[in-house]
PDB file of N, CA and C in Angstrom:
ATOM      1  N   UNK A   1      50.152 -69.684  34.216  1.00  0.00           N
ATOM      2  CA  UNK A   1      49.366 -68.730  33.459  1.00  0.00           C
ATOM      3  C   UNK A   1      48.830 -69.423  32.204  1.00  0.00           C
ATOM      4  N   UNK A   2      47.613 -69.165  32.007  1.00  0.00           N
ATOM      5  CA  UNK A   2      46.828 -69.667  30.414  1.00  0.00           C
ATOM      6  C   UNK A   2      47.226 -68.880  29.467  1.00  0.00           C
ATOM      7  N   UNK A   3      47.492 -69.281  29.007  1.00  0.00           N
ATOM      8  CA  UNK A   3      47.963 -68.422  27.650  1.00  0.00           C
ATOM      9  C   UNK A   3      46.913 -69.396  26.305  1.00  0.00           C
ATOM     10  N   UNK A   4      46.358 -70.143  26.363  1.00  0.00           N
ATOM     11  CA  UNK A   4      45.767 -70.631  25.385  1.00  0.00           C
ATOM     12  C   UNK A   4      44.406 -69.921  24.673  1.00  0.00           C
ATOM     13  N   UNK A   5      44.281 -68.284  24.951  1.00  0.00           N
ATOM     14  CA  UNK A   5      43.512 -67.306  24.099  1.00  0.00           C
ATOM     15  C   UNK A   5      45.095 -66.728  23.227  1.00  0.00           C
ATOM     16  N   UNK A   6      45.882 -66.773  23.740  1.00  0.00           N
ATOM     17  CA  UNK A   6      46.728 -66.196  22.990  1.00  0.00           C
ATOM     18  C   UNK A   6      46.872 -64.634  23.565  1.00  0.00           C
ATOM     19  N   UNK A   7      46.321 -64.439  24.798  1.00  0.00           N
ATOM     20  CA  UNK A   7      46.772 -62.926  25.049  1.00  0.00           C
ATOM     21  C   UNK A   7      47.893 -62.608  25.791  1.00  0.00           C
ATOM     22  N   UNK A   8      48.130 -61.233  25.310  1.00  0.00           N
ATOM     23  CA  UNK A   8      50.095 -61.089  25.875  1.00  0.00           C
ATOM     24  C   UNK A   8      49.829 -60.559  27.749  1.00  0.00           C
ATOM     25  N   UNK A   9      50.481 -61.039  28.192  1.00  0.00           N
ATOM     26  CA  UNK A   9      50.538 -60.840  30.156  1.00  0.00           C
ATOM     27  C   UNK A   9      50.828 -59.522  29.884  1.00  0.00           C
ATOM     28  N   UNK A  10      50.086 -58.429  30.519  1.00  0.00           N
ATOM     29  CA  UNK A  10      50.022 -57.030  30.436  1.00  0.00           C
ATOM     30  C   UNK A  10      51.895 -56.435  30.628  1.00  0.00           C
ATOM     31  N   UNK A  11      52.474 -57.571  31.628  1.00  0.00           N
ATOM     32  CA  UNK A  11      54.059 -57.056  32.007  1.00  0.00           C
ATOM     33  C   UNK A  11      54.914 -57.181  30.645  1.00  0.00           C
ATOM     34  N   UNK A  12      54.353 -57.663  29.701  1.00  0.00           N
ATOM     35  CA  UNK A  12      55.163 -57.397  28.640  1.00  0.00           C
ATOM     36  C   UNK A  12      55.226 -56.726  27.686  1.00  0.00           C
ATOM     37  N   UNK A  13      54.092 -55.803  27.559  1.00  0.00           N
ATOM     38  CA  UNK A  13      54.172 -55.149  26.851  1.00  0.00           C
ATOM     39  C   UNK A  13      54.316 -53.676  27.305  1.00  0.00           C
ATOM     40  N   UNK A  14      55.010 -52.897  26.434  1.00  0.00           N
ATOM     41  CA  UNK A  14      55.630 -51.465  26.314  1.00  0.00           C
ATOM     42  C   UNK A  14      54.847 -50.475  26.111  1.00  0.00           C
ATOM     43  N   UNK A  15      54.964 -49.270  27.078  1.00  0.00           N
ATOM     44  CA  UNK A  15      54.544 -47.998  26.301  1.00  0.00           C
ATOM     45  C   UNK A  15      54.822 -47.334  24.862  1.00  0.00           C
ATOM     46  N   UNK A  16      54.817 -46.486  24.430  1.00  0.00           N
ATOM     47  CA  UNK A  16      54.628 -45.574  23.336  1.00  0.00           C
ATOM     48  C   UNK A  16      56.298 -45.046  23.862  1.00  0.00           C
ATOM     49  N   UNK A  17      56.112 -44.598  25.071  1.00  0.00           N
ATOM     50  CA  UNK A  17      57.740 -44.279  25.487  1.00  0.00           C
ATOM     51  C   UNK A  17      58.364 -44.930  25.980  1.00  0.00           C
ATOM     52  N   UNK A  18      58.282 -46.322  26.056  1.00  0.00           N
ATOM     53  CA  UNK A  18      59.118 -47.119  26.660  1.00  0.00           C
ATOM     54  C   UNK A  18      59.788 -47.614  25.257  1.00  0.00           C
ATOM     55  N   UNK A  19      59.035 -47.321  24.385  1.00  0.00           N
ATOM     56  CA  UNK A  19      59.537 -48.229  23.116  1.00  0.00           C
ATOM     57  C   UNK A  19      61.036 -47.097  22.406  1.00  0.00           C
ATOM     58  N   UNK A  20      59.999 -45.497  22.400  1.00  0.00           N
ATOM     59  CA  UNK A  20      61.265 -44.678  22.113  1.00  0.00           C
ATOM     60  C   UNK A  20      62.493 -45.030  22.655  1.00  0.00           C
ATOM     61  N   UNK A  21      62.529 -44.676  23.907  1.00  0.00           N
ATOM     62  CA  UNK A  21      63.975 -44.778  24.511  1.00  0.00           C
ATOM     63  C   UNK A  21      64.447 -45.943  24.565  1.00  0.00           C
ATOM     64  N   UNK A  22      63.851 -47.265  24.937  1.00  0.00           N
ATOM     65  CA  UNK A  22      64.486 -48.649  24.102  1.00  0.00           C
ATOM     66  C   UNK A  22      65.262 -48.450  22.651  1.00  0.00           C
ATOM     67  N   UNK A  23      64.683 -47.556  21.848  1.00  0.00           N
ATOM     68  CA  UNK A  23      65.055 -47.424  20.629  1.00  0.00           C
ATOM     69  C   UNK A  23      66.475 -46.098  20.497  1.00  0.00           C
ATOM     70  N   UNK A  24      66.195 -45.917  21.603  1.00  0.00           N
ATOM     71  CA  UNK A  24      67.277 -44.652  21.651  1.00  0.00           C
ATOM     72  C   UNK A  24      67.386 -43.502  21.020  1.00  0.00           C
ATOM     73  N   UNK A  25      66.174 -43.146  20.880  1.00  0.00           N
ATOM     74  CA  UNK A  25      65.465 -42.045  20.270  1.00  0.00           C
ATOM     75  C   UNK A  25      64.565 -41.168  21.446  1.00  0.00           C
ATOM     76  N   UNK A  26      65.011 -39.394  20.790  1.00  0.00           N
ATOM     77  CA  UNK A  26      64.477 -38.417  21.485  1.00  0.00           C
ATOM     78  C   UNK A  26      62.787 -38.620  20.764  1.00  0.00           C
ATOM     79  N   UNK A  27      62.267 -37.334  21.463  1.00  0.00           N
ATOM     80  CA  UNK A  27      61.293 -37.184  21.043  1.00  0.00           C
ATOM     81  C   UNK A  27      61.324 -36.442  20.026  1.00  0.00           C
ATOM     82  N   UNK A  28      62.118 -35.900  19.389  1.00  0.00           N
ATOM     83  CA  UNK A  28      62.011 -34.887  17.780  1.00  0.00           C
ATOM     84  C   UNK A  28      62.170 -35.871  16.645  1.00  0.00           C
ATOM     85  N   UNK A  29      63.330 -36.673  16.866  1.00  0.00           N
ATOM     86  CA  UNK A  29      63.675 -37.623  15.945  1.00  0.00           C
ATOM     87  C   UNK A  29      62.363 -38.740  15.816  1.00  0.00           C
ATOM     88  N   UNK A  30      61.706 -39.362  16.446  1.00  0.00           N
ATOM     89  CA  UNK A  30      60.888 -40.172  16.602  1.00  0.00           C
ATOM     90  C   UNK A  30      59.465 -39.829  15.826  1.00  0.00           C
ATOM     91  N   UNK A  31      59.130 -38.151  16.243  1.00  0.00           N
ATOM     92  CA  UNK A  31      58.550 -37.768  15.633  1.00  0.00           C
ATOM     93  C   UNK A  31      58.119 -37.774  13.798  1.00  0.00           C
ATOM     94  N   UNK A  32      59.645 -37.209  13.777  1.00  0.00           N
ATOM     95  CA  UNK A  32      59.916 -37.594  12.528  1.00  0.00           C
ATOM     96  C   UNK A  32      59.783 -38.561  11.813  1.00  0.00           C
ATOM     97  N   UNK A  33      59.962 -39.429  12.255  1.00  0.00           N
ATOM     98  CA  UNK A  33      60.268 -41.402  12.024  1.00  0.00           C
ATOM     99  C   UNK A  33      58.770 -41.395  11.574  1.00  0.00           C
ATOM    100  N   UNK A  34      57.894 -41.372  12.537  1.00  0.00           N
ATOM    101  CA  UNK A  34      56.437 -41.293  12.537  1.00  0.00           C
ATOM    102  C   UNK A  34      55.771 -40.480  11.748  1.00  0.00           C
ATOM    103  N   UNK A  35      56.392 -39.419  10.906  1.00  0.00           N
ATOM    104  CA  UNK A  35      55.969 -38.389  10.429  1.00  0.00           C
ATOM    105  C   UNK A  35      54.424 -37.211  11.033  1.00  0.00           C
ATOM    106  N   UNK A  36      54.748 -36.856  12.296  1.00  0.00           N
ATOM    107  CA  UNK A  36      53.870 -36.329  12.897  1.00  0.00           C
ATOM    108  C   UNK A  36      54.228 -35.611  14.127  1.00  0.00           C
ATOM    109  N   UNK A  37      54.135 -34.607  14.654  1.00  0.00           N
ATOM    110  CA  UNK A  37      54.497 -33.306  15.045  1.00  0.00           C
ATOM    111  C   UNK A  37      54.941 -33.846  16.632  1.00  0.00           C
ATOM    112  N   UNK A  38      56.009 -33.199  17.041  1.00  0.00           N
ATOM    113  CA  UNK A  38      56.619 -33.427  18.594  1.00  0.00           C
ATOM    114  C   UNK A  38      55.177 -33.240  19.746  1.00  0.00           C
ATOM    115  N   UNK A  39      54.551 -32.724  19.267  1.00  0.00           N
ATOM    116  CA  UNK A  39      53.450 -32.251  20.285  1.00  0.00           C
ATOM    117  C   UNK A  39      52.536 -33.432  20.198  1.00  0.00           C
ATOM    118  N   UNK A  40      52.380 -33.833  18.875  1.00  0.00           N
ATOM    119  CA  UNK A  40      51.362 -35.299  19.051  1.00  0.00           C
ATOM    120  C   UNK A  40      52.129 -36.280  19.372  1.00  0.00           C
ATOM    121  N   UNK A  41      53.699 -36.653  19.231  1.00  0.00           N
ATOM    122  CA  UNK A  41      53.960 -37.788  19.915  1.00  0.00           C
ATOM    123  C   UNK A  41      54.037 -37.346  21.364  1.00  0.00           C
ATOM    124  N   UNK A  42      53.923 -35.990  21.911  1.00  0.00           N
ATOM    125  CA  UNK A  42      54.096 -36.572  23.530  1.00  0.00           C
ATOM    126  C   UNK A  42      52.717 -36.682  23.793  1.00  0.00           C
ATOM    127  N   UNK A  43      51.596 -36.187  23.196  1.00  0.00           N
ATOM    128  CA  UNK A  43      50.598 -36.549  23.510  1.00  0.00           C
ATOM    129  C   UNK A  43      50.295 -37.693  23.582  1.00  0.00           C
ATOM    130  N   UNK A  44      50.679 -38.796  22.291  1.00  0.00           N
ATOM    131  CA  UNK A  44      50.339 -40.220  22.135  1.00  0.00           C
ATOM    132  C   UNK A  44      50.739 -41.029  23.776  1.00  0.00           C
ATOM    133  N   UNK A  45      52.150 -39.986  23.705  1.00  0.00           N
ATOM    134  CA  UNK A  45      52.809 -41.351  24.897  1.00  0.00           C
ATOM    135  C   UNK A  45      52.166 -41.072  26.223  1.00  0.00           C
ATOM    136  N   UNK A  46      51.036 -40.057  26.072  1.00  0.00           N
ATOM    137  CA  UNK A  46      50.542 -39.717  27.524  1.00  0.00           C
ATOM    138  C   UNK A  46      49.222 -40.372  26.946  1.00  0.00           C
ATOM    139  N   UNK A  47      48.900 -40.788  26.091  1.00  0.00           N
ATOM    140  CA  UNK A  47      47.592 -41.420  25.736  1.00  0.00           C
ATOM    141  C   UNK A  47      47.330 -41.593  24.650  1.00  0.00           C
ATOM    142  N   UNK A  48      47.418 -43.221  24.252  1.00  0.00           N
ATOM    143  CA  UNK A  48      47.796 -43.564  23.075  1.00  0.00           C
ATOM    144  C   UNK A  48      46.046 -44.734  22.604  1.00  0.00           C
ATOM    145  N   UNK A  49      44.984 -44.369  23.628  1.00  0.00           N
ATOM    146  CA  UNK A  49      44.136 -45.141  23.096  1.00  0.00           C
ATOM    147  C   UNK A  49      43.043 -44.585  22.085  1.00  0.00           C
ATOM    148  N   UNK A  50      43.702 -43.259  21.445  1.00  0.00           N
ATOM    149  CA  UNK A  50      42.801 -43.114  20.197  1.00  0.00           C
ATOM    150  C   UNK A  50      43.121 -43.304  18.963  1.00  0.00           C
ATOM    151  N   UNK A  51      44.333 -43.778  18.935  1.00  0.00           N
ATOM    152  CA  UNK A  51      44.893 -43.738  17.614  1.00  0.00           C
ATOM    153  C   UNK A  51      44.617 -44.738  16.892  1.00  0.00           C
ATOM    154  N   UNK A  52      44.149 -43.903  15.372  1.00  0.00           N
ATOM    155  CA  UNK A  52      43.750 -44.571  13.794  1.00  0.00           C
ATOM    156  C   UNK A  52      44.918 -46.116  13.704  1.00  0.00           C
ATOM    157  N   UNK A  53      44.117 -47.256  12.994  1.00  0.00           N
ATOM    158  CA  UNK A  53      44.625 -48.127  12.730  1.00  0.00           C
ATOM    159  C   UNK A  53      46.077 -48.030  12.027  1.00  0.00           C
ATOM    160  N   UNK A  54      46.170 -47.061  10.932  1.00  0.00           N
ATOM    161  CA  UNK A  54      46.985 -46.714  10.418  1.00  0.00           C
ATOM    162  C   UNK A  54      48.747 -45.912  11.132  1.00  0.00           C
ATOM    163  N   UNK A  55      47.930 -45.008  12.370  1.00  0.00           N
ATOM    164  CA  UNK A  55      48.934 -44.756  13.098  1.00  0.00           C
ATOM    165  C   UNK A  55      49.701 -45.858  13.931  1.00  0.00           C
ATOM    166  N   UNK A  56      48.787 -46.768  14.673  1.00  0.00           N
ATOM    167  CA  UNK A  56      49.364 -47.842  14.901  1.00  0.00           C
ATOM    168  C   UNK A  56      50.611 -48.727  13.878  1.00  0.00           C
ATOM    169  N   UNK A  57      49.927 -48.761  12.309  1.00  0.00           N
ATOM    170  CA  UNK A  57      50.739 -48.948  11.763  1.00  0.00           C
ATOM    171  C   UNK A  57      52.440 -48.796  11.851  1.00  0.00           C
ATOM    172  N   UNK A  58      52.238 -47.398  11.648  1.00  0.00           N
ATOM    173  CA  UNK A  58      53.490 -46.878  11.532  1.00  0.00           C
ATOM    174  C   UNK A  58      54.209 -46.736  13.036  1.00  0.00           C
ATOM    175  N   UNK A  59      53.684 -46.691  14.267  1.00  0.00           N
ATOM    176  CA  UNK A  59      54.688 -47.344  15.451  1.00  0.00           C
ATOM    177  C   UNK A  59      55.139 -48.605  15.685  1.00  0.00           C
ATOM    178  N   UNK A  60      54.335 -49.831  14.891  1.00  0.00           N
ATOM    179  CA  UNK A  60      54.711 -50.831  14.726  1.00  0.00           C
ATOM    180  C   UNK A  60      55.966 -51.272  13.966  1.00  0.00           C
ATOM    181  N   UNK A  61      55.796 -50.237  13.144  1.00  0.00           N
ATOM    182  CA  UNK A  61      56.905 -50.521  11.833  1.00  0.00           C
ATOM    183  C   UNK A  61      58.451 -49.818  12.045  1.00  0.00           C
ATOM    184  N   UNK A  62      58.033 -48.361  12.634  1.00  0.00           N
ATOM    185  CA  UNK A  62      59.247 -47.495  13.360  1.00  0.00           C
ATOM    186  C   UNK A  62      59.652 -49.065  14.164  1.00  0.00           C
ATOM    187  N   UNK A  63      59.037 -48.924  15.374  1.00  0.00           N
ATOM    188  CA  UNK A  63      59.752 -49.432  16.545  1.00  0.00           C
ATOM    189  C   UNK A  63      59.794 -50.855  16.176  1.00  0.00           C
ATOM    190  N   UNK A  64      59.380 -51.488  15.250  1.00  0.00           N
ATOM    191  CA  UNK A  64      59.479 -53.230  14.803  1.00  0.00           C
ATOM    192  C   UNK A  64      59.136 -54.130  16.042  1.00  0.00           C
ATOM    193  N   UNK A  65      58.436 -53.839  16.406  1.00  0.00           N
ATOM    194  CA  UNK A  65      57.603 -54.249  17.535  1.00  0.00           C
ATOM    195  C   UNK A  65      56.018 -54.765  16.997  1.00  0.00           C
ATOM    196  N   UNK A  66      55.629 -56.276  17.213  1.00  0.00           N
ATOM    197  CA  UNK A  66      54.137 -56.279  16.879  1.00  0.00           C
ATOM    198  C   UNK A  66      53.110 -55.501  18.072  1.00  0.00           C
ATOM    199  N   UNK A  67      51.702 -55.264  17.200  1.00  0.00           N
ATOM    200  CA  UNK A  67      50.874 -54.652  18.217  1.00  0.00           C
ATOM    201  C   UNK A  67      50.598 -55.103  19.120  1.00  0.00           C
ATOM    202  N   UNK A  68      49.992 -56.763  19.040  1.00  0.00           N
ATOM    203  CA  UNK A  68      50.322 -57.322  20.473  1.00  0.00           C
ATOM    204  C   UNK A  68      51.161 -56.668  22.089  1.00  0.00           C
ATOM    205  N   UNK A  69      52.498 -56.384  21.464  1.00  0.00           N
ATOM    206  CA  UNK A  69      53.276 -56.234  22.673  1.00  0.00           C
ATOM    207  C   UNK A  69      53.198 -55.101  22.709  1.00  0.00           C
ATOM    208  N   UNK A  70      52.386 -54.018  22.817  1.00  0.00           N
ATOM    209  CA  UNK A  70      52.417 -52.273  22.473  1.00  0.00           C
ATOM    210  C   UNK A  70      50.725 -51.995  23.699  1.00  0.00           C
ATOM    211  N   UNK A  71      51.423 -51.671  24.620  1.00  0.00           N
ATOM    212  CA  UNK A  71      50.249 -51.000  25.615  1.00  0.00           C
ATOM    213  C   UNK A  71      49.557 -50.192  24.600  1.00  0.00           C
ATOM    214  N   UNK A  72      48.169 -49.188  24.354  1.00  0.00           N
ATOM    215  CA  UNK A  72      47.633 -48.532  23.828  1.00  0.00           C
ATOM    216  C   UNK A  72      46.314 -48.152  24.639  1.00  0.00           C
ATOM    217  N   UNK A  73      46.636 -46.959  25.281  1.00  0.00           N
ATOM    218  CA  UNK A  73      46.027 -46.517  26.499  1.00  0.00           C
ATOM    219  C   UNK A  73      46.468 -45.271  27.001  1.00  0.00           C
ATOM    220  N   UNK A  74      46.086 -44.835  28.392  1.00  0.00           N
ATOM    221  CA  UNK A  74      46.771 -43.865  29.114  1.00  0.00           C
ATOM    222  C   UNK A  74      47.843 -44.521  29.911  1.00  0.00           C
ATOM    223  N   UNK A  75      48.831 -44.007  30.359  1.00  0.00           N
ATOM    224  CA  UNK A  75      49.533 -44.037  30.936  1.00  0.00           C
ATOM    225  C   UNK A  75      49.350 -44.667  32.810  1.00  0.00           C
ATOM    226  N   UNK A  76      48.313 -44.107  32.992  1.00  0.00           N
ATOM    227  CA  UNK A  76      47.413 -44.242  33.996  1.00  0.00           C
ATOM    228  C   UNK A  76      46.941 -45.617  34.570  1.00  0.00           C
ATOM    229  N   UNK A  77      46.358 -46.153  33.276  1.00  0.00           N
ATOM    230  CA  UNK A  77      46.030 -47.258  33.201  1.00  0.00           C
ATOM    231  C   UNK A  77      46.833 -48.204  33.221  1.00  0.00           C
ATOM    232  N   UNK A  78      48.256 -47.847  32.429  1.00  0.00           N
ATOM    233  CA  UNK A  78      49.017 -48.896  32.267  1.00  0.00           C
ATOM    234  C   UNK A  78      49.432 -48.728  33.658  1.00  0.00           C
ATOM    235  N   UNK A  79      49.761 -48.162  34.452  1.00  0.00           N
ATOM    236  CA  UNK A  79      50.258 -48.301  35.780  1.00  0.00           C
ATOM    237  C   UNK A  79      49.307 -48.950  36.912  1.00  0.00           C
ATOM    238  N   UNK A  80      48.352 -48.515  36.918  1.00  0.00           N
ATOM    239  CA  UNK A  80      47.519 -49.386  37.404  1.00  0.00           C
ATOM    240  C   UNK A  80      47.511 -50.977  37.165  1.00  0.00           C
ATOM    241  N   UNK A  81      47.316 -51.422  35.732  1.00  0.00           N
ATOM    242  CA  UNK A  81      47.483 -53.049  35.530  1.00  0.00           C
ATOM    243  C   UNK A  81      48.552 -53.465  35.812  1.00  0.00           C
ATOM    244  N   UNK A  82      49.520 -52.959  35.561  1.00  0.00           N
ATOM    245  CA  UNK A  82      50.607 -53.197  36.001  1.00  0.00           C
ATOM    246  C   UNK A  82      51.063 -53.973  37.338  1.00  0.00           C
ATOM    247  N   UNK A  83      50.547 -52.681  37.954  1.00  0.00           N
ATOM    248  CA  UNK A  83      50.447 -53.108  39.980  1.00  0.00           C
ATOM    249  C   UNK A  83      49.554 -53.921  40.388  1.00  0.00           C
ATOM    250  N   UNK A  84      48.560 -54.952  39.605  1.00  0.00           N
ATOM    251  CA  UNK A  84      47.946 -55.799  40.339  1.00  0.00           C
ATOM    252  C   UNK A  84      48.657 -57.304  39.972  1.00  0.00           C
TER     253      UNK A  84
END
């Protein structure tokens, strides 16, 4: 594999909910963490490709994870790249 752009192989990087429960966190608590309502984080983790630079921020920083390794998309999609 080339890796000499520097891009991450799609298999390594994590959902929005793969990162919660890695982290061992529900969805209320997480919320919290994030400061933003249980209803928008399950939304994010069902589709996370609209979110403000800033929100990114703060899942980066919760979950200490760089953006690099952070799917940001639908869910959909990530399953799809995934399987090829």
């Amino acid at each position: 594999m080339d890796m000499s752009d520097n891009r991450i192989p799609i298999r390594a990087k994590h959902t929005l909910r793969d990162l919660r429960v890695r982290a061992g966190l529900n969805q209320t608590t997480a919320s919290e963490r994030l400061k933003i309502s249980k209803p928008t984080l399950q939304k994010w983790e069902k589709d996370s490709s609209d979110l403000r630079i800033s929100e990114i921020n703060r899942v980066t920083n919760i979950y200490n994870i760089p953006q690099d390794y952070i799917f940001f998309g639908s869910n959909h999609a990530f399953s799809k790249k995934i399987k090829k």
